[in-house]
C-alpha atoms as a PDB file:
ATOM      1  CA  UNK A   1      31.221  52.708   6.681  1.00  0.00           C
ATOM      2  CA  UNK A   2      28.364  52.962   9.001  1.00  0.00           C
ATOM      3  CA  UNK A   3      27.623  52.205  12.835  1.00  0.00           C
ATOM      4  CA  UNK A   4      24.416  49.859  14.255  1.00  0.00           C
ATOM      5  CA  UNK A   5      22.862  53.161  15.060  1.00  0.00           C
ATOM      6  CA  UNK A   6      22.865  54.061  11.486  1.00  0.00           C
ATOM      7  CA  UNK A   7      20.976  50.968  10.884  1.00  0.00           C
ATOM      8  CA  UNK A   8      18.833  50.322  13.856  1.00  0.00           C
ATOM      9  CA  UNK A   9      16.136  52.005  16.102  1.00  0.00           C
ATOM     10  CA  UNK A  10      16.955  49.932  19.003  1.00  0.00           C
ATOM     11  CA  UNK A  11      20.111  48.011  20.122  1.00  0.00           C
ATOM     12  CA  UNK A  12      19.745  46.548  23.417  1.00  0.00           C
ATOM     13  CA  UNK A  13      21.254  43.446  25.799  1.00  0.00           C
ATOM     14  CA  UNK A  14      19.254  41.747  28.388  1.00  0.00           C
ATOM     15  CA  UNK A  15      19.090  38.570  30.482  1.00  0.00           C
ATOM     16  CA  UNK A  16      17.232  35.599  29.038  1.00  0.00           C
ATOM     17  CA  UNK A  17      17.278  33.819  32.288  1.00  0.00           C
ATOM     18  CA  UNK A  18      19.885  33.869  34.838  1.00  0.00           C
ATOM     19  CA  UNK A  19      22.636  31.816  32.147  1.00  0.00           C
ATOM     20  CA  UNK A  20      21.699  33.692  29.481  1.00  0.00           C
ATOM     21  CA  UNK A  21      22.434  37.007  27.521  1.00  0.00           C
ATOM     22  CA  UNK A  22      19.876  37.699  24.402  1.00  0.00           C
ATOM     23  CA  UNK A  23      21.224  40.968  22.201  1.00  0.00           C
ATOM     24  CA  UNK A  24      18.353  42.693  20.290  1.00  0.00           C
ATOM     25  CA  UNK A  25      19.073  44.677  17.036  1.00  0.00           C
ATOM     26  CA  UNK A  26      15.650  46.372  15.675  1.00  0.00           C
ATOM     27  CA  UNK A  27      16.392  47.952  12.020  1.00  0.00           C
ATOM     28  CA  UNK A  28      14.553  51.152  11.444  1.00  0.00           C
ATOM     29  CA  UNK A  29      13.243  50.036   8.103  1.00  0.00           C
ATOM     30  CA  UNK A  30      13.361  47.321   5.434  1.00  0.00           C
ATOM     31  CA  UNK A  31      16.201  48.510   3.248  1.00  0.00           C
ATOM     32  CA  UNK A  32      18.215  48.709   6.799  1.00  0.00           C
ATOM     33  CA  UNK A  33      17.358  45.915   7.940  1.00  0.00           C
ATOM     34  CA  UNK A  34      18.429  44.169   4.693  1.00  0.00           C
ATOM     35  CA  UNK A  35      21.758  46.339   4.668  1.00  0.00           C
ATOM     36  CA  UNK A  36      22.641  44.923   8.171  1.00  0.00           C
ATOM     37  CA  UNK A  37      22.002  41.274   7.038  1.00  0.00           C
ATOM     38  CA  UNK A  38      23.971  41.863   3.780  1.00  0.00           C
ATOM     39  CA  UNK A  39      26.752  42.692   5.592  1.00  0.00           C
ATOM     40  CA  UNK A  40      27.293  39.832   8.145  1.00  0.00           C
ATOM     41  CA  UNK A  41      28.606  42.041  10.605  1.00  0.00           C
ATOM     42  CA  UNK A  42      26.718  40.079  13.128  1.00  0.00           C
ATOM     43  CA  UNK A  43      27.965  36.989  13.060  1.00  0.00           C
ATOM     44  CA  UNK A  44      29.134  33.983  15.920  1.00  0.00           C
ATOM     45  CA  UNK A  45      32.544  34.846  15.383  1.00  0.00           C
ATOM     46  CA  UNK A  46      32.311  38.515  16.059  1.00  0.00           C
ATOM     47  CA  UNK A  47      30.032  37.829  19.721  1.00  0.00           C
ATOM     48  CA  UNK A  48      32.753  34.796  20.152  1.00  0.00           C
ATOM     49  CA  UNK A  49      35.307  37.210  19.995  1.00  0.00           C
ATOM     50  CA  UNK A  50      34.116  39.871  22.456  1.00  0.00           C
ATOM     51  CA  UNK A  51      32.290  37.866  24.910  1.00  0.00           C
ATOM     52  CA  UNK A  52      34.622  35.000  25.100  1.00  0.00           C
ATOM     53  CA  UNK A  53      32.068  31.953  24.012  1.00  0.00           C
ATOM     54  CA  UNK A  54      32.871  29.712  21.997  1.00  0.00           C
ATOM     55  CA  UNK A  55      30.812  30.176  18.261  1.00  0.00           C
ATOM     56  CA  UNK A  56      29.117  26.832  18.694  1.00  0.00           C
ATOM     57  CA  UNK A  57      27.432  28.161  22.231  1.00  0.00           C
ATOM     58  CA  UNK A  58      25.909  30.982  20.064  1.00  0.00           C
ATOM     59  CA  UNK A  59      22.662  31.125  19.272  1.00  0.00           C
ATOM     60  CA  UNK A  60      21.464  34.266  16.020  1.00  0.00           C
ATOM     61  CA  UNK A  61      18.074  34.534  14.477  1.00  0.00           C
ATOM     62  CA  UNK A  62      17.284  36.439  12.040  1.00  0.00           C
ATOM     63  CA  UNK A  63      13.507  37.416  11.736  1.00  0.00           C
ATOM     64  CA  UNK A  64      13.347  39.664   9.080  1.00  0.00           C
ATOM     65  CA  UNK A  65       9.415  40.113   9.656  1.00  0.00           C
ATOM     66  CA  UNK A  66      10.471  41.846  12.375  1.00  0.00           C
ATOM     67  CA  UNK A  67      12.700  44.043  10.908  1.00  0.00           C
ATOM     68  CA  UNK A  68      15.146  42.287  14.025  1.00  0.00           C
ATOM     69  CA  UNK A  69      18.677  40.257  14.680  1.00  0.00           C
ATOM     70  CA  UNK A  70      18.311  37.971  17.942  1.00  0.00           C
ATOM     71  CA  UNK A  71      21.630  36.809  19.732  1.00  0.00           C
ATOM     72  CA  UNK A  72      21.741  34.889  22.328  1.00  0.00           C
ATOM     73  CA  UNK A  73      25.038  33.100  24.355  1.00  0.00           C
ATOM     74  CA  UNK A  74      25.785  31.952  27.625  1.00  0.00           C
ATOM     75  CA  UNK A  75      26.468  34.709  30.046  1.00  0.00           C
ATOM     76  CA  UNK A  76      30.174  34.960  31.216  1.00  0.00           C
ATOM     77  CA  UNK A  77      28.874  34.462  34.706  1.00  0.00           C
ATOM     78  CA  UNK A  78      25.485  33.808  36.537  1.00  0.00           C
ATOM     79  CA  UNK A  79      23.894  36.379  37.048  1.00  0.00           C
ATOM     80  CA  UNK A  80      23.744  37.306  40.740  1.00  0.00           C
ATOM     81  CA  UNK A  81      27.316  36.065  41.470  1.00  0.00           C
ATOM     82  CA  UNK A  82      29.469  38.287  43.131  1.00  0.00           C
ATOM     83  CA  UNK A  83      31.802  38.723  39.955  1.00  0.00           C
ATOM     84  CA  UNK A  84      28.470  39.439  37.983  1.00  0.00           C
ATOM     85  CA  UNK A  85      29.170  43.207  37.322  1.00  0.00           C
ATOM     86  CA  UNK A  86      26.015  43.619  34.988  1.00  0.00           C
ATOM     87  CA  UNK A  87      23.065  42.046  36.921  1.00  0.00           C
ATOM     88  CA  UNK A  88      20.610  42.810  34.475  1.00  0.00           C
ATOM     89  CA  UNK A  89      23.216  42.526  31.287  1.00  0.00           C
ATOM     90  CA  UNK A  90      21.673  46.065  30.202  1.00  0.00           C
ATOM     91  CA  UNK A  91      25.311  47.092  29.461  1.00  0.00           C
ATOM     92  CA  UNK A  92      26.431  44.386  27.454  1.00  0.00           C
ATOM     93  CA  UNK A  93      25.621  45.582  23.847  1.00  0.00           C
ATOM     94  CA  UNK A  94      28.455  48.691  24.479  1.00  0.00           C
ATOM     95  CA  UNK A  95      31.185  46.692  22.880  1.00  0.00           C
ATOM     96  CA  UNK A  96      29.466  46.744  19.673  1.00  0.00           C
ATOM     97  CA  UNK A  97      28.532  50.563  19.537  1.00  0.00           C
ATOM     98  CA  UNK A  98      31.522  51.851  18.159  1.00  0.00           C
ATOM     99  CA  UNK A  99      32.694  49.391  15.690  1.00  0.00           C
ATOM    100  CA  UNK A 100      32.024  50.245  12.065  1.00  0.00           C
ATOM    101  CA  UNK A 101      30.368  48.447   9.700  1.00  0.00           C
ATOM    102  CA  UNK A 102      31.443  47.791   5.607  1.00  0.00           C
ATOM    103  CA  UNK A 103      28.155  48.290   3.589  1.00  0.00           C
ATOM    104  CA  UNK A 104      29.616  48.317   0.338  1.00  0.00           C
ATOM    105  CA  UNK A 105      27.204  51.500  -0.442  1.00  0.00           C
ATOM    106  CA  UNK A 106      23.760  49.387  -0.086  1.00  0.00           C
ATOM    107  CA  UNK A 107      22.723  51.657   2.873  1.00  0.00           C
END
């Protein structure tokens, strides 16, 4: 079992707009990056399940000459609004930090 950090150089949530949120997942190498893909660990259903959007609202990328996993989904409110605790959505990716991922022994 291993962790995103084990896997990438730079995990990060940001706005993409005022009704957006965009995660970035930057692997430190090839092999990583091909690990983390392998895996499916990020998948609709797991950002569906902590963010509370439905799958079909979800929007991943994978751009593997970039080394990178792209995420984007609707933010849970607009950003600005007075129940918009995260203005700048730089705190979103925590729910993901601790969860372990299965790698089967490919990393």
């Amino acid at each position: 079992m291993t962790t995103l950090l084990d896997l990438c150089s730079l995990v990060r949530s940001k706005n993409a707009g005022p009704f957006t949120l965009t995660f970035d997942f930057m692997c430190h190498d090839e092999a990583a990056y091909d690990t983390l893909v392998a895996t499916g660990f990020l998948n609709k259903d797991l950002f569906a399940r902590l963010y509370g959007v439905h799958p079909a609202d979800i929007l991943l990328v994978n751009h593997p000459l970039a080394l990178a996993v792209k995420v984007s989904l609707p933010r849970p409110e607009v950003q600005g609004d007075l129940r918009d605790a995260d203005c700048y959505a730089g705190q979103q990716y925590a729910p993901l930090m601790d969860l372990r991922i299965e790698t089967d022994g490919t990393s």
